[in-house]
Protein backbone atom coordinates (compact mmCIF):
# COMPACT_ATOMS: atom_id res chain seq x y z
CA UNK A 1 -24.56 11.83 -22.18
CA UNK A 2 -21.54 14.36 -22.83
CA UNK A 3 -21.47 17.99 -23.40
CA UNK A 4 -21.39 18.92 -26.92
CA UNK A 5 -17.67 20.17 -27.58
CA UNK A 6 -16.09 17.25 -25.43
CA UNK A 7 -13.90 15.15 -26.69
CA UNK A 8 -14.14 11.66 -25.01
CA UNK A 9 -10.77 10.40 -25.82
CA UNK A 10 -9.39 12.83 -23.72
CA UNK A 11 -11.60 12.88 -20.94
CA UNK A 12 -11.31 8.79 -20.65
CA UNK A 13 -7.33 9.66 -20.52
CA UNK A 14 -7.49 12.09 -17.99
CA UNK A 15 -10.44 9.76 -15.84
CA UNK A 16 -7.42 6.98 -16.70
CA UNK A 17 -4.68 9.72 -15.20
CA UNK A 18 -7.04 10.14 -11.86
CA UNK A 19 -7.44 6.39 -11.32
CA UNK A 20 -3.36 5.80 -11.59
CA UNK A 21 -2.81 8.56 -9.95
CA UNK A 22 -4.97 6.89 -7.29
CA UNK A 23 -3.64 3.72 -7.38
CA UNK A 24 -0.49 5.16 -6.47
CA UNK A 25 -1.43 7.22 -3.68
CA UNK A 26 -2.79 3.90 -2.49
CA UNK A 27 0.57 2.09 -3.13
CA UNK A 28 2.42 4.68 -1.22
CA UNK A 29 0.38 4.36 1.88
CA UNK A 30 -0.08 0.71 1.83
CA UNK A 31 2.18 -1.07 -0.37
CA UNK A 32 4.55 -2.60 1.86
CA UNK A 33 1.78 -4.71 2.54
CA UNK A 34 2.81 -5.89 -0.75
CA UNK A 35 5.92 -7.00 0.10
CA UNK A 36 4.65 -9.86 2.31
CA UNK A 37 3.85 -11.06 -1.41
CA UNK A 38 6.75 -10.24 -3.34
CA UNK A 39 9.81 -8.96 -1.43
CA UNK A 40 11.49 -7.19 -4.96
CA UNK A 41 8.44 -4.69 -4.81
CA UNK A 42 10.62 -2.99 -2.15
CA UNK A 43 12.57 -1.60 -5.13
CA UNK A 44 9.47 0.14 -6.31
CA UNK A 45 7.64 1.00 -3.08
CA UNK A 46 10.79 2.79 -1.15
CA UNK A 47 11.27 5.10 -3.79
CA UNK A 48 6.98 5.69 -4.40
CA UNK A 49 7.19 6.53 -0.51
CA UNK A 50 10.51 8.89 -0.69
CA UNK A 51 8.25 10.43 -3.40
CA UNK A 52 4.86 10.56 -1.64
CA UNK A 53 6.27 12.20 1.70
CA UNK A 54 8.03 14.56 -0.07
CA UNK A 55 5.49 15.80 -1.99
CA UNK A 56 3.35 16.42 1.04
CA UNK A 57 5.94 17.64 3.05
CA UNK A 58 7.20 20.34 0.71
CA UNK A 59 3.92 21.24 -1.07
CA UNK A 60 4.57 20.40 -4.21
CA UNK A 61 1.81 19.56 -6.91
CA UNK A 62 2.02 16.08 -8.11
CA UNK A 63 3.14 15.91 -12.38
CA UNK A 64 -0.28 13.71 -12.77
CA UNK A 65 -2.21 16.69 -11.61
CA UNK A 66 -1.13 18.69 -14.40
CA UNK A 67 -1.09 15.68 -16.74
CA UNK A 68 -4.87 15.18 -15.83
CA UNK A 69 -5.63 19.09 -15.87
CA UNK A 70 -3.93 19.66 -19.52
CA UNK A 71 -5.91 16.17 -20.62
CA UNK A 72 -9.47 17.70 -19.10
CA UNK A 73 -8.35 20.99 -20.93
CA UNK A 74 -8.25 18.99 -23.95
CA UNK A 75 -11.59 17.27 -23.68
CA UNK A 76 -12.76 20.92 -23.49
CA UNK A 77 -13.92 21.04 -20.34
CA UNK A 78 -13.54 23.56 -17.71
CA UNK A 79 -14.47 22.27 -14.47
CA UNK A 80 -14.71 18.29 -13.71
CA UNK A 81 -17.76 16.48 -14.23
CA UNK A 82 -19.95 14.69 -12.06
CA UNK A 83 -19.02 10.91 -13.11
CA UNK A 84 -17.40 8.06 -10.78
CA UNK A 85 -14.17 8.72 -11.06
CA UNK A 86 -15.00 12.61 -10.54
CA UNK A 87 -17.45 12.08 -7.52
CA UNK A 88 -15.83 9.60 -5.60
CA UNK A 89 -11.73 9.63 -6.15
CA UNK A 90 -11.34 13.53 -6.87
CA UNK A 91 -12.63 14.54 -3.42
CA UNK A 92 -9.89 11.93 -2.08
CA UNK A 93 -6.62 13.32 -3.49
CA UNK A 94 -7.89 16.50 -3.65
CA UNK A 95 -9.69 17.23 -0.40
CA UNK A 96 -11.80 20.83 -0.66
CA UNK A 97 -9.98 22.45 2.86
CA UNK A 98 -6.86 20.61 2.58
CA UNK A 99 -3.96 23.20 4.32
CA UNK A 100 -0.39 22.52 4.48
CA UNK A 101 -0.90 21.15 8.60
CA UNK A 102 -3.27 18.43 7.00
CA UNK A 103 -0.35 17.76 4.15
CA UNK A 104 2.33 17.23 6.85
CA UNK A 105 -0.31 15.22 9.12
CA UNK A 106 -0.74 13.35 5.78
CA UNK A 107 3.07 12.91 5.25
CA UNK A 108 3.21 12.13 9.09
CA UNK A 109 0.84 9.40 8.71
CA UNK A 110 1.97 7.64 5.50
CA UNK A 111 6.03 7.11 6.87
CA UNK A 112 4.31 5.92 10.12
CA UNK A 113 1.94 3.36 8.60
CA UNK A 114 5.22 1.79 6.49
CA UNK A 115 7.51 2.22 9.30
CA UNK A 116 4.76 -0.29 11.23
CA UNK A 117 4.70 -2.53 7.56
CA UNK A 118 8.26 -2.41 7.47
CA UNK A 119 8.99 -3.46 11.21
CA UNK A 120 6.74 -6.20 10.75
CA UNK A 121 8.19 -7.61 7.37
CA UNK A 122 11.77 -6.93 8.99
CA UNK A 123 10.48 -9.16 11.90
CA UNK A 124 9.15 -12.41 9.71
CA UNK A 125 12.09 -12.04 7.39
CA UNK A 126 14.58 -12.63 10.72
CA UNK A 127 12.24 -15.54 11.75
CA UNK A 128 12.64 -17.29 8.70
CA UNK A 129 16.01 -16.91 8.04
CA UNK A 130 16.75 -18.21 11.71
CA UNK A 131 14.37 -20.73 10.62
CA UNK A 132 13.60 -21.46 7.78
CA UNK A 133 11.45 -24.91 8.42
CA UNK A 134 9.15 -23.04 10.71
CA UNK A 135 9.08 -25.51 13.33
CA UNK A 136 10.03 -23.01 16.41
């Protein structure tokens, strides 16, 4: 099942690192959806997106990637296995010809996609407060 000389607790951390990692990439792009849910996760997702852009924008390497590097280092392996989270999220955050053009299309993409959220949420928000019944 594993390699000999692999220790599992550290691979399942650093599979657990790539799935939050993930999860957050996910939250940056489409969390204000969120907020039509619960309006206080504006708190969190302004900040995640302030983050997000300006990691694409300026090229910097994300803290979870070296988190989930040292962890696979750990687990004593040198190159990522072929397992779920491997296959099928790696190849997402980590795209094989991604150049800094795609990274600022990326960036590009993600403050246009919450600038649509946001517009939308600002829009309902208005509606209610000039009615709050709903009736008009």
């Amino acid at each position: 099942m594993f390699p000999a000389g692999v220790a599992l607790p550290y691979l399942l951390l650093s599979d657990l690192v790539v799935v939050i990692h993930f999860a957050f990439v996910i939250f940056v792009v489409a969390g204000g959806l969120l907020l039509w849910l619960r309006w206080w996760l504006v708190f969190l997702h302004l900040p995640a997106i302030v983050w997000g852009t300006l990691v694409e924008f300026t090229h910097w390497i994300c803290p979870l990637t070296y988190l989930e590097d040292a962890l696979r280092e750990r687990a004593g392996l040198a190159a990522y296995r072929s397992d779920f989270v491997t296959h099928y999220l790696m190849p997402i955050l980590y795209p094989a010809h991604l150049t800094a053009h795609i990274q600022l299309a990326l960036g590009s993409l993600v403050i246009a996609i919450n600038i649509v959220i946001y517009t939308a949420l600002l829009r309902r928000w208005r509606q209610i407060r000039r009615d709050p019944t709903g009736t008009r």
